[in-house]
PDB file of N, CA and C in Angstrom:
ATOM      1  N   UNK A   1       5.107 -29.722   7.495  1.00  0.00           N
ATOM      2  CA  UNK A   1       6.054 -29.288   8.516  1.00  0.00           C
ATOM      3  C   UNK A   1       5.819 -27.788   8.735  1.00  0.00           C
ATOM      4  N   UNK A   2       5.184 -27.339   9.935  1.00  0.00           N
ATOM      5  CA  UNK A   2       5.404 -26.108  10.156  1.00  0.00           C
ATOM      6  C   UNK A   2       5.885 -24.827   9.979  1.00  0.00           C
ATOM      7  N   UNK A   3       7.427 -25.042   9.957  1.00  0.00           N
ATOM      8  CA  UNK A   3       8.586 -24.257   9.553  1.00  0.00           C
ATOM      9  C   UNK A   3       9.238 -24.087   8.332  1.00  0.00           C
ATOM     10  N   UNK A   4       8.444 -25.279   7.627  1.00  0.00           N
ATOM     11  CA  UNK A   4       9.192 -25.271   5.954  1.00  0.00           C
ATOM     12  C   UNK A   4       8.110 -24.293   4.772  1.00  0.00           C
ATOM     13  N   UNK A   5       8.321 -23.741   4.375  1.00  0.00           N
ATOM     14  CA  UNK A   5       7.755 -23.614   2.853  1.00  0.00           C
ATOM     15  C   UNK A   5       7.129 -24.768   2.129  1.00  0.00           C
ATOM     16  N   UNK A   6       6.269 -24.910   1.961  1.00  0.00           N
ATOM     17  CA  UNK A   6       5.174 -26.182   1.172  1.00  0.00           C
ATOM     18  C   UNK A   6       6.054 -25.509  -0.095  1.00  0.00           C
ATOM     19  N   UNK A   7       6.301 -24.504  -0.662  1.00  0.00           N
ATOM     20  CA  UNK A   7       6.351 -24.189  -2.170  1.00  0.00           C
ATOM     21  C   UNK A   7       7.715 -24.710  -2.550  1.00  0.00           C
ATOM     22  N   UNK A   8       8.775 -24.112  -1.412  1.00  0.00           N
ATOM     23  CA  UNK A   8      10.402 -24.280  -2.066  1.00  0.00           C
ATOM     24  C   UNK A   8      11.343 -25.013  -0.973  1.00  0.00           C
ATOM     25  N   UNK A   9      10.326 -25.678  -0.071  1.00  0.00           N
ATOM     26  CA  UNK A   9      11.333 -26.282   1.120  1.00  0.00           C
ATOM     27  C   UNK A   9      11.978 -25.204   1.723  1.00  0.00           C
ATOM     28  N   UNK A  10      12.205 -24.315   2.005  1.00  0.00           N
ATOM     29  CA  UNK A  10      13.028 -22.889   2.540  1.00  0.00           C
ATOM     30  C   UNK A  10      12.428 -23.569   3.652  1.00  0.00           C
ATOM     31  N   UNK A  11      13.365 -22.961   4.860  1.00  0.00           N
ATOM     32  CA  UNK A  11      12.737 -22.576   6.424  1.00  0.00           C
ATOM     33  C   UNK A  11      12.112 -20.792   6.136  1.00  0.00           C
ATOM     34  N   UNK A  12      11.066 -20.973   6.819  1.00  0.00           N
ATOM     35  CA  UNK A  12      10.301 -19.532   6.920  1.00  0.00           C
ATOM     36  C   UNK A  12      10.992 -19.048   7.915  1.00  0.00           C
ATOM     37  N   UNK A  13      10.518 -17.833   8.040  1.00  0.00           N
ATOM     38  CA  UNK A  13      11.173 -16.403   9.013  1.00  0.00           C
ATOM     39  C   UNK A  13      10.000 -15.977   8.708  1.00  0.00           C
ATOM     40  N   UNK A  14       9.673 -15.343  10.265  1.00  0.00           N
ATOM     41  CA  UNK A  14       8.800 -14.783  10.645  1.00  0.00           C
ATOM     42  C   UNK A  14       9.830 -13.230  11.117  1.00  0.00           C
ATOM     43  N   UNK A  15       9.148 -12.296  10.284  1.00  0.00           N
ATOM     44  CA  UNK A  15       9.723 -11.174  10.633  1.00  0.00           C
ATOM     45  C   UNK A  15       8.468 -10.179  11.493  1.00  0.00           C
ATOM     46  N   UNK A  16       9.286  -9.250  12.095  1.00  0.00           N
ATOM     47  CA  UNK A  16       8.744  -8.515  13.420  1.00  0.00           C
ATOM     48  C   UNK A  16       7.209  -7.969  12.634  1.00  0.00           C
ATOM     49  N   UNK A  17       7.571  -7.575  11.419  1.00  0.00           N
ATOM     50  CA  UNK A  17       6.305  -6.932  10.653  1.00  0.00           C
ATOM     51  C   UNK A  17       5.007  -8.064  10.096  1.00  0.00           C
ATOM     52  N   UNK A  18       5.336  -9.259  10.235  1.00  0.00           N
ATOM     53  CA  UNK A  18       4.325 -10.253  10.227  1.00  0.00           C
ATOM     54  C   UNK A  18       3.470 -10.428  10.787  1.00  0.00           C
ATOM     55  N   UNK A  19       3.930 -10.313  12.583  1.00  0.00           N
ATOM     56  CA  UNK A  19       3.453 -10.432  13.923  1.00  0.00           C
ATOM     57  C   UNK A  19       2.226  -9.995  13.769  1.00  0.00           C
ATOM     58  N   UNK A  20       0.883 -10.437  14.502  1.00  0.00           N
ATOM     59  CA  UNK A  20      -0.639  -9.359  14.649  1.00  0.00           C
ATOM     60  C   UNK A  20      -0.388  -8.311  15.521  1.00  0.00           C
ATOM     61  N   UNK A  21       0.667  -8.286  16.226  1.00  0.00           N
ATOM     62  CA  UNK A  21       1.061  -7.002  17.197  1.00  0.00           C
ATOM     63  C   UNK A  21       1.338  -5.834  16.486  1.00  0.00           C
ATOM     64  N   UNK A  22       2.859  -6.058  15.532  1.00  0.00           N
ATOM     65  CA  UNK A  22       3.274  -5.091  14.593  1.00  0.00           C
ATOM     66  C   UNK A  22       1.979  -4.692  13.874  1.00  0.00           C
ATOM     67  N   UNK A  23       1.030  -5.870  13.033  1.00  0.00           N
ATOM     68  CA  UNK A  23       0.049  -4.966  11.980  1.00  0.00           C
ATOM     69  C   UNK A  23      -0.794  -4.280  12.957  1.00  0.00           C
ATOM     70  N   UNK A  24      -1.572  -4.502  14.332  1.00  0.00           N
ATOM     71  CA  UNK A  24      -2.212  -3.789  14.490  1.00  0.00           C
ATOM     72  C   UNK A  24      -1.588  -2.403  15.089  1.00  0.00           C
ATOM     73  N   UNK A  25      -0.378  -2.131  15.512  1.00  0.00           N
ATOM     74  CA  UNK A  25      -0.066  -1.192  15.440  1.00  0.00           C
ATOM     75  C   UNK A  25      -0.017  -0.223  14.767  1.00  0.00           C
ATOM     76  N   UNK A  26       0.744  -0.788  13.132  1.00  0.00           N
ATOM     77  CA  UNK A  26       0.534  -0.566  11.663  1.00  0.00           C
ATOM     78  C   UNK A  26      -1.019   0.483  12.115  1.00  0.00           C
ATOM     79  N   UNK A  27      -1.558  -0.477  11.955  1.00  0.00           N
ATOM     80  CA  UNK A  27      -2.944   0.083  11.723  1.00  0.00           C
ATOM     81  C   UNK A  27      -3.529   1.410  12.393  1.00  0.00           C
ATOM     82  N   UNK A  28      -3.447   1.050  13.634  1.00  0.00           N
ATOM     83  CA  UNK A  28      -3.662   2.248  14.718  1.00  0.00           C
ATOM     84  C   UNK A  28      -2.995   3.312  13.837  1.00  0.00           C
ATOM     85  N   UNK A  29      -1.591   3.479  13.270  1.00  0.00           N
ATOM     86  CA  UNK A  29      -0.996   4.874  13.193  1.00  0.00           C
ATOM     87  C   UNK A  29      -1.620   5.080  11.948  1.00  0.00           C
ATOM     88  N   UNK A  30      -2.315   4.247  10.948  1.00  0.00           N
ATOM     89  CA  UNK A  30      -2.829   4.285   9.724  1.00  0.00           C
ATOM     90  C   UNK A  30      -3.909   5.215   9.802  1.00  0.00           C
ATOM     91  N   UNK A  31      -4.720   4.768  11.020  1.00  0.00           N
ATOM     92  CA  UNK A  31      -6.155   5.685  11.175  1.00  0.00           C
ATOM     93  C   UNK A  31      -5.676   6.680  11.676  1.00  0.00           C
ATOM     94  N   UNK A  32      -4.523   6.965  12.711  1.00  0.00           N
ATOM     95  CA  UNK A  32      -4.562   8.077  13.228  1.00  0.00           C
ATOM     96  C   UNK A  32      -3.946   9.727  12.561  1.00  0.00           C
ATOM     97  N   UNK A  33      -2.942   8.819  11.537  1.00  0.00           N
ATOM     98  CA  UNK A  33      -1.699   9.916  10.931  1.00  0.00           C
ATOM     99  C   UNK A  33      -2.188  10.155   9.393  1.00  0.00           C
ATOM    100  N   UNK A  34      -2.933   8.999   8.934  1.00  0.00           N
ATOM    101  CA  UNK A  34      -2.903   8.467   7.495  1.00  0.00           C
ATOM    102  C   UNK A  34      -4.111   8.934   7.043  1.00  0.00           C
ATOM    103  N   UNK A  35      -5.318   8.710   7.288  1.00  0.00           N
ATOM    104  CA  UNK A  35      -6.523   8.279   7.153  1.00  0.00           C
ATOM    105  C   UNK A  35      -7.146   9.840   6.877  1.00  0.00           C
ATOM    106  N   UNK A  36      -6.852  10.589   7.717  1.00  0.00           N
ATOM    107  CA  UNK A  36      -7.047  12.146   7.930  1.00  0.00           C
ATOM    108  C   UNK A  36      -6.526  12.860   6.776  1.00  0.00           C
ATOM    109  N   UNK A  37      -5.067  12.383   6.339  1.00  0.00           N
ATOM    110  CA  UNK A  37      -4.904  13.002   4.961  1.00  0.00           C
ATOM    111  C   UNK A  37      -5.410  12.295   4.088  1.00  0.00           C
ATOM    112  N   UNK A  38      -5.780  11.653   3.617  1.00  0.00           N
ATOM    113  CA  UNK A  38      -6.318  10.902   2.744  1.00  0.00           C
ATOM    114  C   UNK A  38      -7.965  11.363   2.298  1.00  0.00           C
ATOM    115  N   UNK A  39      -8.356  12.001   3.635  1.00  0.00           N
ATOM    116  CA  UNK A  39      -9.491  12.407   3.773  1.00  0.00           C
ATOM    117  C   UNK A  39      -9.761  14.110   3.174  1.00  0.00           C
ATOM    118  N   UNK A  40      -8.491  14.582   3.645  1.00  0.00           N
ATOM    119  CA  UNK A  40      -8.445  16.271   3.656  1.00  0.00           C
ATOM    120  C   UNK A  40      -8.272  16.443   2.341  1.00  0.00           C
ATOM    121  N   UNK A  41      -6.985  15.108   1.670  1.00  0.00           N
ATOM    122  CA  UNK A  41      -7.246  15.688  -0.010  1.00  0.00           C
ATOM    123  C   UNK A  41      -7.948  15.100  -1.049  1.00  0.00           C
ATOM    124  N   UNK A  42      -8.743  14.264  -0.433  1.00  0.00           N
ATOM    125  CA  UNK A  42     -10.205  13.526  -1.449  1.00  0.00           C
ATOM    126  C   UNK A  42     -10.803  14.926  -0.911  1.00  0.00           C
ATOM    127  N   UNK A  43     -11.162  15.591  -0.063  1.00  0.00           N
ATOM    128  CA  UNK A  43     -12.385  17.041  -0.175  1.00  0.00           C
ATOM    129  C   UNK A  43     -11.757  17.823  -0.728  1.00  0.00           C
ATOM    130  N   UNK A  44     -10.719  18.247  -0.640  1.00  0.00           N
ATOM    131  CA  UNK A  44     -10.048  18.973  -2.190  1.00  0.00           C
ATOM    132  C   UNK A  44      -9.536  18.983  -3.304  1.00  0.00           C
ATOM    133  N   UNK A  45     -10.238  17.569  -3.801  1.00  0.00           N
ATOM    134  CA  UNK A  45     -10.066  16.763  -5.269  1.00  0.00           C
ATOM    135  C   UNK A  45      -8.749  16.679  -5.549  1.00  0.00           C
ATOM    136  N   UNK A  46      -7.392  17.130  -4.300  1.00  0.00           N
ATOM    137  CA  UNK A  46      -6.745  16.592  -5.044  1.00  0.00           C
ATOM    138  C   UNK A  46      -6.098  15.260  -4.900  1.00  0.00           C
ATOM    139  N   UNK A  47      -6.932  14.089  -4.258  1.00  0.00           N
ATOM    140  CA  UNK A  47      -6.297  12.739  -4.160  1.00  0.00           C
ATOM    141  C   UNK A  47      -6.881  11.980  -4.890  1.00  0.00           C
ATOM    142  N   UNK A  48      -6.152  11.472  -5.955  1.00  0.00           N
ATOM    143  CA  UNK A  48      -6.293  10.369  -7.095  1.00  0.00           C
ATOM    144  C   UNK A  48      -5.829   9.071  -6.521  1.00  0.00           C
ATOM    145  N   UNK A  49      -6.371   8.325  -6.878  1.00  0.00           N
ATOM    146  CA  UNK A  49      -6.414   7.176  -6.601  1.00  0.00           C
ATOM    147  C   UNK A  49      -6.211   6.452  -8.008  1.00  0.00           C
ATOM    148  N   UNK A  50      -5.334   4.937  -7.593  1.00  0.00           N
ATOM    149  CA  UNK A  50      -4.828   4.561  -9.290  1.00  0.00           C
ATOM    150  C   UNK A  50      -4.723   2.722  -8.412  1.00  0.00           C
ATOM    151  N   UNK A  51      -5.057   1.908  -9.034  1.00  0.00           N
ATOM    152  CA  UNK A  51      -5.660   0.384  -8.634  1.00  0.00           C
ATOM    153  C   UNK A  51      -3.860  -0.412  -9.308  1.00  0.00           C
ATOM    154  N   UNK A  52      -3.232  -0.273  -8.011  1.00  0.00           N
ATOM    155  CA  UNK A  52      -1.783  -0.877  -8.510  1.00  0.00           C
ATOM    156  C   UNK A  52      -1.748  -2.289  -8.601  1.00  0.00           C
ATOM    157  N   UNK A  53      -2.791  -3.100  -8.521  1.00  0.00           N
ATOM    158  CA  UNK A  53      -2.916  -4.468  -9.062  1.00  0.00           C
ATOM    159  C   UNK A  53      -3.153  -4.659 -10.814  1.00  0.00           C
ATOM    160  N   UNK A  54      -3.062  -3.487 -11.110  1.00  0.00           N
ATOM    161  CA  UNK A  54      -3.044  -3.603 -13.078  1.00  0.00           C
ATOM    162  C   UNK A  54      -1.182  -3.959 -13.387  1.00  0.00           C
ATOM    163  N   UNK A  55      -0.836  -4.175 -14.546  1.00  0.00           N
ATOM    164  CA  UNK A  55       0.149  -4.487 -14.915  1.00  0.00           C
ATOM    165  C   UNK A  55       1.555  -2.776 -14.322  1.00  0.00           C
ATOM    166  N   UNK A  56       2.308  -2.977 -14.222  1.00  0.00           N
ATOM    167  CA  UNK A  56       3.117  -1.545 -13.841  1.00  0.00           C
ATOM    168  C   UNK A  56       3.016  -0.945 -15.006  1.00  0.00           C
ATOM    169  N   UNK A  57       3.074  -1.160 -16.517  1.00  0.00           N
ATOM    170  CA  UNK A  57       3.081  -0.216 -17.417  1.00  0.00           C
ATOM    171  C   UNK A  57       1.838   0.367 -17.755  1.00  0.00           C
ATOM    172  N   UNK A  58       0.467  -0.003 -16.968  1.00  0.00           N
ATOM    173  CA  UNK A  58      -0.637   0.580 -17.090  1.00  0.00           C
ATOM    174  C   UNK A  58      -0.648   1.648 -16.139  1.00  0.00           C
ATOM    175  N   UNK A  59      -0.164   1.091 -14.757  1.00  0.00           N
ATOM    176  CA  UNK A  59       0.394   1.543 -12.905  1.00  0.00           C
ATOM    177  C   UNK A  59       1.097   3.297 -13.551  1.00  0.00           C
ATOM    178  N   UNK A  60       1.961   2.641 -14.529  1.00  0.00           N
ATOM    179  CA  UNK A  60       3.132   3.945 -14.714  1.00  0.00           C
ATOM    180  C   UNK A  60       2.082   5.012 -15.595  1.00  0.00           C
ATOM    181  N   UNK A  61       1.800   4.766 -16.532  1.00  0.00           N
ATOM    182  CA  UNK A  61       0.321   5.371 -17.114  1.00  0.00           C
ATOM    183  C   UNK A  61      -0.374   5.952 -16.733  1.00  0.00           C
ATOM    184  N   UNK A  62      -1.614   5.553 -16.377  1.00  0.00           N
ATOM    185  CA  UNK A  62      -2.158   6.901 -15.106  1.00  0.00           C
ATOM    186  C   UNK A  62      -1.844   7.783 -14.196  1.00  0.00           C
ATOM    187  N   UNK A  63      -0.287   7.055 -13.360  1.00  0.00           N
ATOM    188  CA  UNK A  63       0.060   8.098 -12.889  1.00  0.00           C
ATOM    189  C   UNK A  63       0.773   9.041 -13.998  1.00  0.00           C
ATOM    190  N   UNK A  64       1.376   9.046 -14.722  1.00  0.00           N
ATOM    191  CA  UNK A  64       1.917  10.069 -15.741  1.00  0.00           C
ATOM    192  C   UNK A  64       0.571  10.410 -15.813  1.00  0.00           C
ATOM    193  N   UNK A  65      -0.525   9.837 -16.262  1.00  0.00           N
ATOM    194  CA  UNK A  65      -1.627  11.095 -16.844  1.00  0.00           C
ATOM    195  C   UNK A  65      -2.065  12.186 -15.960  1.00  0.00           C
ATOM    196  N   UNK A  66      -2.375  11.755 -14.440  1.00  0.00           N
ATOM    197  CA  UNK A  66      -2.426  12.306 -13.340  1.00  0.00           C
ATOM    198  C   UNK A  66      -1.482  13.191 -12.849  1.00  0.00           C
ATOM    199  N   UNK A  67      -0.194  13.376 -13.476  1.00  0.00           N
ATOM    200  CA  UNK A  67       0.882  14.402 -13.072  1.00  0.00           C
ATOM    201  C   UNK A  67       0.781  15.480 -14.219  1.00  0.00           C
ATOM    202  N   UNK A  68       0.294  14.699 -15.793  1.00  0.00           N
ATOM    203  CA  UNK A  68       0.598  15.871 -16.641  1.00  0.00           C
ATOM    204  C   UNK A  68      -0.645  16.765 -16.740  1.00  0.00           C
ATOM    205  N   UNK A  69      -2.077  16.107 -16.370  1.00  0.00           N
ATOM    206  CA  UNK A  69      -2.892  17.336 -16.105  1.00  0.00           C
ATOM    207  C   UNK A  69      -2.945  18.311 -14.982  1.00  0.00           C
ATOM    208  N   UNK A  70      -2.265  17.439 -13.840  1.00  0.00           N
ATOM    209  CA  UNK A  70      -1.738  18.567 -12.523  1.00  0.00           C
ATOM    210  C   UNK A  70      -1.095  19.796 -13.089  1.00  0.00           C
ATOM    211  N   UNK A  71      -0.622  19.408 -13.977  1.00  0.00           N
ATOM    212  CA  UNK A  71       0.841  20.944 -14.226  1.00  0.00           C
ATOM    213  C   UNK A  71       0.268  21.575 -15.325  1.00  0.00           C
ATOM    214  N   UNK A  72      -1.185  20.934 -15.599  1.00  0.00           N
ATOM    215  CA  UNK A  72      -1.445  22.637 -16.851  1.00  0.00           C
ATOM    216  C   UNK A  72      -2.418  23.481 -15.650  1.00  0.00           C
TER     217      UNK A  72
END
C-alpha cells in the first residue's frame, strides 16, 4: 500500500523537506552559502572534520580532542 509504512503500518507524511524541490533548493544554498566556508577554513587548517556515523561517545571524543588542542 502506498501510504502505509511496510515497517509499522503508520500512514506516512510526506513533509515539505522530503519533496526533490525543497532538497534541491537545500542544495543550491549549500553550494552557494556553505561550500565557500568550508573551503576558506580547510585553506586555513582550521576545519576538522570528524565521521558522525561512529558511535556518539567516539562522535563526543574527537570533538573534545579537537577543542582541547584549539585552546593551547
Amino acid at each position: 500500500i502506498p501510504e502505509i509504512c511496510d515497517k509499522d503500518g503508520q500512514k506516512l507524511i510526506q513533509r515539505q523537506d522530503d519533496k526533490p524541490d525543497t532538497f534541491l533548493k537545500r542544495l543550491k544554498v549549500f553550494k552557494e552559502e556553505t561550500l565557500p566556508l568550508v573551503q576558506y577554513y580547510r585553506q586555513k587548517n582550521k576545519l576538522f572534520e570528524v565521521d558522525g556515523m561512529q558511535n556518539i561517545s567516539q562522535v563526543t571524543n574527537l570533538i573534545l580532542k579537537v577543542l582541547e588542542t584549539e585552546q593551547k
